[in-house]
ModelCIF file with pLDDT and N, C-alpha, C, O atoms, coordinates in Angstrom:
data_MODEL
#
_entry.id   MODEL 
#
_entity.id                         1 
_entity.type                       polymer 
_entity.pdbx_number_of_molecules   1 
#
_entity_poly.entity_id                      1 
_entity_poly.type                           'polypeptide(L)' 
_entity_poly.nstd_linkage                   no 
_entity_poly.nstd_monomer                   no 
_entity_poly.pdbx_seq_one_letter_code       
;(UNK)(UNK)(UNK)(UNK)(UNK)(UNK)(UNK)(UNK)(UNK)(UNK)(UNK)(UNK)(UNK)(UNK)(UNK)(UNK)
(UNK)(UNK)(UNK)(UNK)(UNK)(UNK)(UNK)(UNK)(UNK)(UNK)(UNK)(UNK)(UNK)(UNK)(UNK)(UNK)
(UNK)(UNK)(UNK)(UNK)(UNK)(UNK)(UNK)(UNK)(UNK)(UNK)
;
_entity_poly.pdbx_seq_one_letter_code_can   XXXXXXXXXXXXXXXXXXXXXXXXXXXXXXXXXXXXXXXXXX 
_entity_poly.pdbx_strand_id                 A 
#
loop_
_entity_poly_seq.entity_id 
_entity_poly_seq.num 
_entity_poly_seq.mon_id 
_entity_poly_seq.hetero 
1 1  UNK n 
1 2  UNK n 
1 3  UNK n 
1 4  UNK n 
1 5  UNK n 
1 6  UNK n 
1 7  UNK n 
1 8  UNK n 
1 9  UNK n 
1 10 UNK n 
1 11 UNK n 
1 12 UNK n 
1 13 UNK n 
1 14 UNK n 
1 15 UNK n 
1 16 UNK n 
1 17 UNK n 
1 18 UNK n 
1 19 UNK n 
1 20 UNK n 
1 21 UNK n 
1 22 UNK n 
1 23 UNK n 
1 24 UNK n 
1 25 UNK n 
1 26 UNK n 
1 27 UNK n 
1 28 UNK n 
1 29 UNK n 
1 30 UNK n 
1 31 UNK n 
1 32 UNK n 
1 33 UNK n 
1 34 UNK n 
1 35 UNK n 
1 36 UNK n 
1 37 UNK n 
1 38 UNK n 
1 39 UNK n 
1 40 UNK n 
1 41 UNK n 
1 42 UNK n 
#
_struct_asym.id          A 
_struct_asym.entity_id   1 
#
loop_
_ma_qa_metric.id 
_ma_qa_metric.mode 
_ma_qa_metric.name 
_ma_qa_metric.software_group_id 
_ma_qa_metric.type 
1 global pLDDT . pLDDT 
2 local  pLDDT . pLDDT 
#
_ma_qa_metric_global.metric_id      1 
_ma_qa_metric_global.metric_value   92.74 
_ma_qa_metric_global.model_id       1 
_ma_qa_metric_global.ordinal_id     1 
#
loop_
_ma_qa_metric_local.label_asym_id 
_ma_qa_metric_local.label_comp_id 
_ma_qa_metric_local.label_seq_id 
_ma_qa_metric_local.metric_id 
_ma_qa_metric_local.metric_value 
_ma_qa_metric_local.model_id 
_ma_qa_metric_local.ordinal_id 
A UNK 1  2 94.00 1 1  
A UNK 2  2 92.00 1 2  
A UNK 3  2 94.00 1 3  
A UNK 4  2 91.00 1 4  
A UNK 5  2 91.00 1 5  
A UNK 6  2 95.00 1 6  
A UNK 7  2 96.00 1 7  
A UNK 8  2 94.00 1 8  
A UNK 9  2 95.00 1 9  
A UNK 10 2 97.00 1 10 
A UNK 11 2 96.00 1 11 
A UNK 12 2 96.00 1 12 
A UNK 13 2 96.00 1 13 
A UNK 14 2 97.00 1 14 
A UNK 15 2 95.00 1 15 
A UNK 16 2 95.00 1 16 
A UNK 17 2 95.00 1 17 
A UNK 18 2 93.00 1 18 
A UNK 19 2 90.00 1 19 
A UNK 20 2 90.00 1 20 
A UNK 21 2 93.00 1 21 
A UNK 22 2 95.00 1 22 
A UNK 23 2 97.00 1 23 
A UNK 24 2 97.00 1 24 
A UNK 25 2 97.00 1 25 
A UNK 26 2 97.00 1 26 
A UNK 27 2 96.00 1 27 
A UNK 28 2 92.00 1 28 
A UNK 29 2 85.00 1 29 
A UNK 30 2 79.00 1 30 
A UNK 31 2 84.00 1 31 
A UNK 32 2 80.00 1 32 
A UNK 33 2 82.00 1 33 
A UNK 34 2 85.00 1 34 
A UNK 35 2 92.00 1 35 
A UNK 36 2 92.00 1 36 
A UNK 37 2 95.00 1 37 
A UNK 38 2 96.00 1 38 
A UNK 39 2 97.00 1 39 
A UNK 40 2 96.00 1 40 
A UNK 41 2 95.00 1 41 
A UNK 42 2 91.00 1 42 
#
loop_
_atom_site.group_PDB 
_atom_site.id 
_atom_site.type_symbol 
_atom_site.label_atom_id 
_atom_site.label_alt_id 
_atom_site.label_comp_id 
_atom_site.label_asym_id 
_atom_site.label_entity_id 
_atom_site.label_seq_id 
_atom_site.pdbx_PDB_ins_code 
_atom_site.Cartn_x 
_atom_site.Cartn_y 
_atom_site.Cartn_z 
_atom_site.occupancy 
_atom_site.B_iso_or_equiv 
_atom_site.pdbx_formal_charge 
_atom_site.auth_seq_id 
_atom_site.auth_comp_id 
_atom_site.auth_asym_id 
_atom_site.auth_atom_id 
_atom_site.pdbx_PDB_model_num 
ATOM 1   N N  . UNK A 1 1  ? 115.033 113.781 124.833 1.00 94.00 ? 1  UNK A N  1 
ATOM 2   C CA . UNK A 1 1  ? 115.028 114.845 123.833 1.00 94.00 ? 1  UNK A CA 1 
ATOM 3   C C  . UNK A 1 1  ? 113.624 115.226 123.379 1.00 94.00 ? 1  UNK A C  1 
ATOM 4   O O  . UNK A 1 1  ? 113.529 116.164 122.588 1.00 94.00 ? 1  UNK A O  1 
ATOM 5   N N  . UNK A 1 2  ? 112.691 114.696 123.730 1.00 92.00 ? 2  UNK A N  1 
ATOM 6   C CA . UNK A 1 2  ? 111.134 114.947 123.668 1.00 92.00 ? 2  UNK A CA 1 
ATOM 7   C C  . UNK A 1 2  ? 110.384 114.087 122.650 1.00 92.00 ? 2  UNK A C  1 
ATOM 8   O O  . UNK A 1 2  ? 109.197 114.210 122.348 1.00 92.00 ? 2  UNK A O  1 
ATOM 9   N N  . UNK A 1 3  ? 111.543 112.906 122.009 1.00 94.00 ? 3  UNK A N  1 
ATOM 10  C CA . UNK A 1 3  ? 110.716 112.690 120.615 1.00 94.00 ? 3  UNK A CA 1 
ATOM 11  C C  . UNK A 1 3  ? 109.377 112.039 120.440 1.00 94.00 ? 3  UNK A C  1 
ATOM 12  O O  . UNK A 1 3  ? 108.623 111.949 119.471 1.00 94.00 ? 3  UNK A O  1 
ATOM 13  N N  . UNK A 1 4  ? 109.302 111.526 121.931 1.00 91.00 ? 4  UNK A N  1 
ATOM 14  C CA . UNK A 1 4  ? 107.744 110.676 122.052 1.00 91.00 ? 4  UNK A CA 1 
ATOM 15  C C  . UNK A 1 4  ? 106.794 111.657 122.824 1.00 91.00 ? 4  UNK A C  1 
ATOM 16  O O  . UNK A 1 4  ? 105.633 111.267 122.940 1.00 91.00 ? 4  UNK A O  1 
ATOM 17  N N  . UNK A 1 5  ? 107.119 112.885 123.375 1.00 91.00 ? 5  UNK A N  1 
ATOM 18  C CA . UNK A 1 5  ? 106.420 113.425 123.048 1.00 91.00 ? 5  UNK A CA 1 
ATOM 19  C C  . UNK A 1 5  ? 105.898 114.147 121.856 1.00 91.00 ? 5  UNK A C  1 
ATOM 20  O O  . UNK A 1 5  ? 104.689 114.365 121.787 1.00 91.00 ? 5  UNK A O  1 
ATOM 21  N N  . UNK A 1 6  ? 106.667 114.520 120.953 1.00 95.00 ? 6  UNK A N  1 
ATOM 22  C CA . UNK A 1 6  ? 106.398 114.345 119.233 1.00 95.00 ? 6  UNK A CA 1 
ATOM 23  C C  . UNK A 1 6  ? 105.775 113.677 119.139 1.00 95.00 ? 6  UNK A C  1 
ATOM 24  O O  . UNK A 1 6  ? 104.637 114.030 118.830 1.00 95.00 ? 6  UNK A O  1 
ATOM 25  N N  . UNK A 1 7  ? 106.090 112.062 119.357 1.00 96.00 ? 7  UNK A N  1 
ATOM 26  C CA . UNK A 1 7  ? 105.155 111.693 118.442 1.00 96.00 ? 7  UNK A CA 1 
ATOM 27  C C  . UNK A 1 7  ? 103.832 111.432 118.748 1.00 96.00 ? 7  UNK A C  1 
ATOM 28  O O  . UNK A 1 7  ? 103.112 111.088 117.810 1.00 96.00 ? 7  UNK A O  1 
ATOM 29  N N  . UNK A 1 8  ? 103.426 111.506 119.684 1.00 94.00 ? 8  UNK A N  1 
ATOM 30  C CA . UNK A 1 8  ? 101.957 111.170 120.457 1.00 94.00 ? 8  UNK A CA 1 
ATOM 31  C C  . UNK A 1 8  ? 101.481 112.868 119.896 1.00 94.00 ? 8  UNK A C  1 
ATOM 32  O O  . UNK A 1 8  ? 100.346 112.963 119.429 1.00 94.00 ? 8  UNK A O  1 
ATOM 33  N N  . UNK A 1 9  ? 102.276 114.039 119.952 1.00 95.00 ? 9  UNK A N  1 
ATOM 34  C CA . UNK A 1 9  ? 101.452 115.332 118.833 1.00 95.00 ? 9  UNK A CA 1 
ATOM 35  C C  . UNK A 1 9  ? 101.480 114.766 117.771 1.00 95.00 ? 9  UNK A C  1 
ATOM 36  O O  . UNK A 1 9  ? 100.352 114.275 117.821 1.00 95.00 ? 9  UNK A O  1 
ATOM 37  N N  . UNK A 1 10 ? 101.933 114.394 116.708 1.00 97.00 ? 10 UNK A N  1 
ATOM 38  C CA . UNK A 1 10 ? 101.781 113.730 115.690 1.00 97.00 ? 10 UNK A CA 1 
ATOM 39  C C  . UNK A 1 10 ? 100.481 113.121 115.155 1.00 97.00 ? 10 UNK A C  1 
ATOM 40  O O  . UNK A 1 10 ? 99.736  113.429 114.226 1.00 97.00 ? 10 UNK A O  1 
ATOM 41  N N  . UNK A 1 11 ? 100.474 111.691 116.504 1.00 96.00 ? 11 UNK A N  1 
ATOM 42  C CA . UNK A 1 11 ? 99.156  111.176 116.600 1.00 96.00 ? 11 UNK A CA 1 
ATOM 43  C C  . UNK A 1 11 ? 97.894  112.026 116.424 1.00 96.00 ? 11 UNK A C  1 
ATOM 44  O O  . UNK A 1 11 ? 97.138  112.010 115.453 1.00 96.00 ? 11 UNK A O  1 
ATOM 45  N N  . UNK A 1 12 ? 97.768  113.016 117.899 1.00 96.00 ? 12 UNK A N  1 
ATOM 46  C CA . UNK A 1 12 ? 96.796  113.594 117.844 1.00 96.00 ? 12 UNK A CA 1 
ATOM 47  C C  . UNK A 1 12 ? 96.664  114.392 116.381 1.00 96.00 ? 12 UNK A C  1 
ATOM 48  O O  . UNK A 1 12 ? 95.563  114.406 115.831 1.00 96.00 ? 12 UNK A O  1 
ATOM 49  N N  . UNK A 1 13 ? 97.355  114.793 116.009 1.00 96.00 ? 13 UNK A N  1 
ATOM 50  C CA . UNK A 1 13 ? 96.991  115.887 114.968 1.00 96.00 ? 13 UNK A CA 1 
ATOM 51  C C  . UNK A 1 13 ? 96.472  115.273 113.787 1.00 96.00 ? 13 UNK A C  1 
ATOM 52  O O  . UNK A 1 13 ? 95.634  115.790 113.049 1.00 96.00 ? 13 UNK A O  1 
ATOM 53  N N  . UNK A 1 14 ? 97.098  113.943 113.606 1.00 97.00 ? 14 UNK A N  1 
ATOM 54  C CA . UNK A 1 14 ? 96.403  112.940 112.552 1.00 97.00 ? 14 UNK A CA 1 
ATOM 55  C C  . UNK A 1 14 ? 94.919  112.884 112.805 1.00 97.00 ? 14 UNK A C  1 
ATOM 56  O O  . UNK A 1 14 ? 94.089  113.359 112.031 1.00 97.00 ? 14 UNK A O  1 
ATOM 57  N N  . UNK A 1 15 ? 94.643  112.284 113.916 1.00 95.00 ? 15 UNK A N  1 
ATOM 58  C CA . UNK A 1 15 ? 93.262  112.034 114.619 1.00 95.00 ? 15 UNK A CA 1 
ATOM 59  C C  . UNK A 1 15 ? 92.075  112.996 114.574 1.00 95.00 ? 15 UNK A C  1 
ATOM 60  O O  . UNK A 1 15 ? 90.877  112.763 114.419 1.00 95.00 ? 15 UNK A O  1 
ATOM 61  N N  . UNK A 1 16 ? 92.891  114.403 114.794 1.00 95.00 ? 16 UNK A N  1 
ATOM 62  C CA . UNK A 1 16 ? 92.017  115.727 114.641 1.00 95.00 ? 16 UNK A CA 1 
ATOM 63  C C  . UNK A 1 16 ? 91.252  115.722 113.109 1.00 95.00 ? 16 UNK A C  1 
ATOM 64  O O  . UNK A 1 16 ? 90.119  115.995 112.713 1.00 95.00 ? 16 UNK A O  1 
ATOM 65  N N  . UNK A 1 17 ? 92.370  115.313 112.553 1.00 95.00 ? 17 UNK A N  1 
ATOM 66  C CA . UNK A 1 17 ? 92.438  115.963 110.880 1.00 95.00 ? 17 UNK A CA 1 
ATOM 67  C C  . UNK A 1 17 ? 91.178  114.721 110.301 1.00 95.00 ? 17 UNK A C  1 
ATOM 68  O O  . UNK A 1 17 ? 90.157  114.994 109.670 1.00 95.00 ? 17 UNK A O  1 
ATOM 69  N N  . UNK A 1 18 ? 91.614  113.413 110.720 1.00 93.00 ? 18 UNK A N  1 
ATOM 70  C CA . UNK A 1 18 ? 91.216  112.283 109.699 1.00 93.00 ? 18 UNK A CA 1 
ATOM 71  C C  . UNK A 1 18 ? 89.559  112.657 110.282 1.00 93.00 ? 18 UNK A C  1 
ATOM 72  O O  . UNK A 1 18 ? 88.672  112.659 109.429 1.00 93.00 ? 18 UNK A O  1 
ATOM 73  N N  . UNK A 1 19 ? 89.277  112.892 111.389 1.00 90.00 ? 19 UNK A N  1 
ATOM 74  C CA . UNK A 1 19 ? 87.854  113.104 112.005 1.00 90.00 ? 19 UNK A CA 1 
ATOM 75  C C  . UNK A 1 19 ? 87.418  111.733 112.219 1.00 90.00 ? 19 UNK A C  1 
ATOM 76  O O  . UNK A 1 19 ? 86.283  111.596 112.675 1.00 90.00 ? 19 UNK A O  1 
ATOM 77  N N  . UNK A 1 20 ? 88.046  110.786 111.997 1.00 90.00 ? 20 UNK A N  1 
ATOM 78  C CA . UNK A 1 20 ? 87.152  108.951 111.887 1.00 90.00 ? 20 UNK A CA 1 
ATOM 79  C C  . UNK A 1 20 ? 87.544  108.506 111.181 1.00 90.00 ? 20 UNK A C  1 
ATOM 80  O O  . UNK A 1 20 ? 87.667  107.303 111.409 1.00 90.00 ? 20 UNK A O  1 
ATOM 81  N N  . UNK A 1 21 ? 88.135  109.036 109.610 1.00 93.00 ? 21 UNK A N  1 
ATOM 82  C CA . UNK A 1 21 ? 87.930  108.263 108.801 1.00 93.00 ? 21 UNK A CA 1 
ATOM 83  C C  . UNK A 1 21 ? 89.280  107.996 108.084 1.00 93.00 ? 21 UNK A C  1 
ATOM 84  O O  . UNK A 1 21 ? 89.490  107.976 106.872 1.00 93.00 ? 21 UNK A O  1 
ATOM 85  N N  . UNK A 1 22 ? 90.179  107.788 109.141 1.00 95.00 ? 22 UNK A N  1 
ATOM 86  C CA . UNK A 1 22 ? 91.485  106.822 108.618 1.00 95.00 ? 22 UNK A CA 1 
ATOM 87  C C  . UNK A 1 22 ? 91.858  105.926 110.111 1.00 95.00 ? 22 UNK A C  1 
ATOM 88  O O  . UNK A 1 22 ? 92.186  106.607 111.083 1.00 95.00 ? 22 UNK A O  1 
ATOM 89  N N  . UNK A 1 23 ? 91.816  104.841 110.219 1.00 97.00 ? 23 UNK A N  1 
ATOM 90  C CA . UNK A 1 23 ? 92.372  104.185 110.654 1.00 97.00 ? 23 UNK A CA 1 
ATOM 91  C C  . UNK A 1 23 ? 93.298  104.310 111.395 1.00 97.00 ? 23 UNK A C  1 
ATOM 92  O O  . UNK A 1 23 ? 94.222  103.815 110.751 1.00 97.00 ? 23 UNK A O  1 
ATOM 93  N N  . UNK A 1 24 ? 93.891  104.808 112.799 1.00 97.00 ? 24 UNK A N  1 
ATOM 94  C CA . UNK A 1 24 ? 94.980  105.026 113.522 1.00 97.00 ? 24 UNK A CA 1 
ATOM 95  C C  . UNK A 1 24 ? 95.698  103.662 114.493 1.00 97.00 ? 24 UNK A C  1 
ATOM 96  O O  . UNK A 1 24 ? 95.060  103.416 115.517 1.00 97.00 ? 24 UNK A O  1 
ATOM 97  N N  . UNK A 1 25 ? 96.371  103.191 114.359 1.00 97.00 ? 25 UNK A N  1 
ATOM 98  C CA . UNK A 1 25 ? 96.744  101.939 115.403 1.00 97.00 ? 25 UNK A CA 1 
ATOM 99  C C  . UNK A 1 25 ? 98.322  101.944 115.793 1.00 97.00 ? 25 UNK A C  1 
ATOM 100 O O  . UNK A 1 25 ? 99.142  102.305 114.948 1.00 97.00 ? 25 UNK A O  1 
ATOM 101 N N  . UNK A 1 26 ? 98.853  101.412 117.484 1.00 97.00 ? 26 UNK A N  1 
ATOM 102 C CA . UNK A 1 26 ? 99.457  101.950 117.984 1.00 97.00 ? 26 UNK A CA 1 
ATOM 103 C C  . UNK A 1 26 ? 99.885  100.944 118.670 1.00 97.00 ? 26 UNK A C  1 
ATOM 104 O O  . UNK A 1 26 ? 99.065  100.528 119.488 1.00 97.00 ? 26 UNK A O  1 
ATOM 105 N N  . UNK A 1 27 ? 101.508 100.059 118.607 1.00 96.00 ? 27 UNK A N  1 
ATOM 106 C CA . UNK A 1 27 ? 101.946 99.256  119.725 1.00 96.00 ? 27 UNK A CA 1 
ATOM 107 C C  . UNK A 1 27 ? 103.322 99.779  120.171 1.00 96.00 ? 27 UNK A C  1 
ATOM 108 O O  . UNK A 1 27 ? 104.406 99.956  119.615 1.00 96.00 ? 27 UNK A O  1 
ATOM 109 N N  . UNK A 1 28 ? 102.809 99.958  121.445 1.00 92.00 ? 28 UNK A N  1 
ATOM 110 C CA . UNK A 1 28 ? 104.032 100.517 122.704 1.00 92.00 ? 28 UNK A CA 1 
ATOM 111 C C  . UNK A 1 28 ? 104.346 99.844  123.166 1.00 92.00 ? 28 UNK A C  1 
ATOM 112 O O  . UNK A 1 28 ? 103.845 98.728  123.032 1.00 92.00 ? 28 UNK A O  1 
ATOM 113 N N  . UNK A 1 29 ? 105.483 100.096 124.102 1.00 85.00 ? 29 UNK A N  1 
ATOM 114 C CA . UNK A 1 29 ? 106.130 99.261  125.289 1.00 85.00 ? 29 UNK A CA 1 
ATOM 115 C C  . UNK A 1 29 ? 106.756 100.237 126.206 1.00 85.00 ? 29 UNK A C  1 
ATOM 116 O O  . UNK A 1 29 ? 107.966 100.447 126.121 1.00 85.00 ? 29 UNK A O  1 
ATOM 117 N N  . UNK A 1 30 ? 105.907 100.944 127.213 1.00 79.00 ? 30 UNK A N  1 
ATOM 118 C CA . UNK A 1 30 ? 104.597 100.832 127.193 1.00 79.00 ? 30 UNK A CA 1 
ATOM 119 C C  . UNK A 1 30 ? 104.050 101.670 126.612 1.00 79.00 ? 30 UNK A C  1 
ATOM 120 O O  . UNK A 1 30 ? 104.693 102.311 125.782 1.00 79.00 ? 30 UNK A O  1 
ATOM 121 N N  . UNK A 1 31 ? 102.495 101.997 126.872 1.00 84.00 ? 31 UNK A N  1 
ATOM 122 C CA . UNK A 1 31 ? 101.310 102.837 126.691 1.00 84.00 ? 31 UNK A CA 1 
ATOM 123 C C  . UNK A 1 31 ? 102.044 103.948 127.075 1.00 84.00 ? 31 UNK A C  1 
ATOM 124 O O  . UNK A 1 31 ? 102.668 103.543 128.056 1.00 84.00 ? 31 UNK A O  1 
ATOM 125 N N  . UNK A 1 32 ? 102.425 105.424 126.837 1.00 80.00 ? 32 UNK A N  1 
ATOM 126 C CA . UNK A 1 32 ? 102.632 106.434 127.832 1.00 80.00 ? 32 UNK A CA 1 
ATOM 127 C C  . UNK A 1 32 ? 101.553 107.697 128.088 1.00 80.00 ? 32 UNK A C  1 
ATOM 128 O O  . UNK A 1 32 ? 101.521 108.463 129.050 1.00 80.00 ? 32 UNK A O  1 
ATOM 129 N N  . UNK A 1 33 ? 100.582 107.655 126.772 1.00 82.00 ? 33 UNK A N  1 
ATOM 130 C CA . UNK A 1 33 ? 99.186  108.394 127.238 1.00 82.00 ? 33 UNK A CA 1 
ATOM 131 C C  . UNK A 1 33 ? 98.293  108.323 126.258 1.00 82.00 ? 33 UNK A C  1 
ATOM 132 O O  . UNK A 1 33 ? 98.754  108.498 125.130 1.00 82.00 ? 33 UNK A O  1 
ATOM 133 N N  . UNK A 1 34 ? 97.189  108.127 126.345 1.00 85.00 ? 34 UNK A N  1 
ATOM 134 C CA . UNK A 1 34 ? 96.200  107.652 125.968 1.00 85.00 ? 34 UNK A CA 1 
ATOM 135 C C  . UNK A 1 34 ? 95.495  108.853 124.801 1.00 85.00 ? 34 UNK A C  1 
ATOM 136 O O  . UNK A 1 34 ? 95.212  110.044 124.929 1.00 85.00 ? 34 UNK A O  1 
ATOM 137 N N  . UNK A 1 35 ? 95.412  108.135 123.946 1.00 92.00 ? 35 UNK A N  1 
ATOM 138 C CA . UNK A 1 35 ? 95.199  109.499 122.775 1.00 92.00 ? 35 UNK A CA 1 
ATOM 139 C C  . UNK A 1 35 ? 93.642  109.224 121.990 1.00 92.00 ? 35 UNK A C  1 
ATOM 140 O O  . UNK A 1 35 ? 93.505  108.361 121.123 1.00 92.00 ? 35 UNK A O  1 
ATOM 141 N N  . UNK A 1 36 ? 92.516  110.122 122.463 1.00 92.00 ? 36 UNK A N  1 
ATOM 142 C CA . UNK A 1 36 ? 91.485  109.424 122.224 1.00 92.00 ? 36 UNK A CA 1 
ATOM 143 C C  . UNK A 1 36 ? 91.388  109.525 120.140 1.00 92.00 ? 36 UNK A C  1 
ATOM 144 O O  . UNK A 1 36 ? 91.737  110.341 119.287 1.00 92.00 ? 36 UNK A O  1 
ATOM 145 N N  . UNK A 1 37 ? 90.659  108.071 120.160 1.00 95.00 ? 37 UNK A N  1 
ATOM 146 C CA . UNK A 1 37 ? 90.437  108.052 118.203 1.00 95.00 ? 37 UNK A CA 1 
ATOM 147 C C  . UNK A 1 37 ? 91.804  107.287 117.781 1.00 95.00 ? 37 UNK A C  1 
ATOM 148 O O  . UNK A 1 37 ? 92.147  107.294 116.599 1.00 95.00 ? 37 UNK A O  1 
ATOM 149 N N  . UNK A 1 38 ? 92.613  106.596 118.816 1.00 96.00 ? 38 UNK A N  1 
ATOM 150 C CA . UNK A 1 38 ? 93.660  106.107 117.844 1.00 96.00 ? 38 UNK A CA 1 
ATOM 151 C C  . UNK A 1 38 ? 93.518  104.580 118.905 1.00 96.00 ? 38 UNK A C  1 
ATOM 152 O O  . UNK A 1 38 ? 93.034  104.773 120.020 1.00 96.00 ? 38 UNK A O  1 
ATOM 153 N N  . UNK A 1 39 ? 93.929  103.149 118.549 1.00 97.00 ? 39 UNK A N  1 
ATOM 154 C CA . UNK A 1 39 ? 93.734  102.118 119.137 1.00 97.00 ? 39 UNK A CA 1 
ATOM 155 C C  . UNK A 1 39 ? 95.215  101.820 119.737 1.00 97.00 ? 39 UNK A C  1 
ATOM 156 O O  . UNK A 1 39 ? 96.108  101.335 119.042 1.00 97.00 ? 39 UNK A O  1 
ATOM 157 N N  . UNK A 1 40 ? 95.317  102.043 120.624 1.00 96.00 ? 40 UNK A N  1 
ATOM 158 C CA . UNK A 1 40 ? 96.363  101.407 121.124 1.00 96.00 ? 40 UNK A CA 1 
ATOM 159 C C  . UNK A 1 40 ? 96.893  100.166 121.600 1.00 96.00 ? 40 UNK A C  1 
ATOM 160 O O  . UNK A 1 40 ? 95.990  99.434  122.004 1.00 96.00 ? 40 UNK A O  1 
ATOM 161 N N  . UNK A 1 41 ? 97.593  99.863  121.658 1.00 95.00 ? 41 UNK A N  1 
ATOM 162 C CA . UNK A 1 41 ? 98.045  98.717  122.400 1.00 95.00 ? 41 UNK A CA 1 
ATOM 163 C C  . UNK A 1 41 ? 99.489  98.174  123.086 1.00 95.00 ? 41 UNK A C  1 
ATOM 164 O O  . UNK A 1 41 ? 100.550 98.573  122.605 1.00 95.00 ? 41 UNK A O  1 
ATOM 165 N N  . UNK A 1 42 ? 99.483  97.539  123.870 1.00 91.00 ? 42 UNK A N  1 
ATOM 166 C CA . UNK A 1 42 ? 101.156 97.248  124.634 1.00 91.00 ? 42 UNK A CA 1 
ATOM 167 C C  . UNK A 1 42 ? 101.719 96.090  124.093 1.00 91.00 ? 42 UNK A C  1 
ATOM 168 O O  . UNK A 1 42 ? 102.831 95.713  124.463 1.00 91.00 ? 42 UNK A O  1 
#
């Protein structure tokens, strides 16, 4: 139904907005794409 693609826009748009200065962190199972400015992990 697309919702993880939602939410990885989500991500990014946080990331855009905060510019650096909030903290983004991320555990998947798995990784499905790599979103630069947020820390991911599996």
């Amino acid at each position: 139904s697309g919702k993880t693609t939602s939410l990885y826009a989500c991500l990014r748009e946080l990331a855009a907005r905060s510019r650096g200065e909030r903290s983004l962190a991320t555990l998947e199972d798995p990784i499905e794409a790599a979103v630069p400015g947020v820390a991911q992990s599996q």
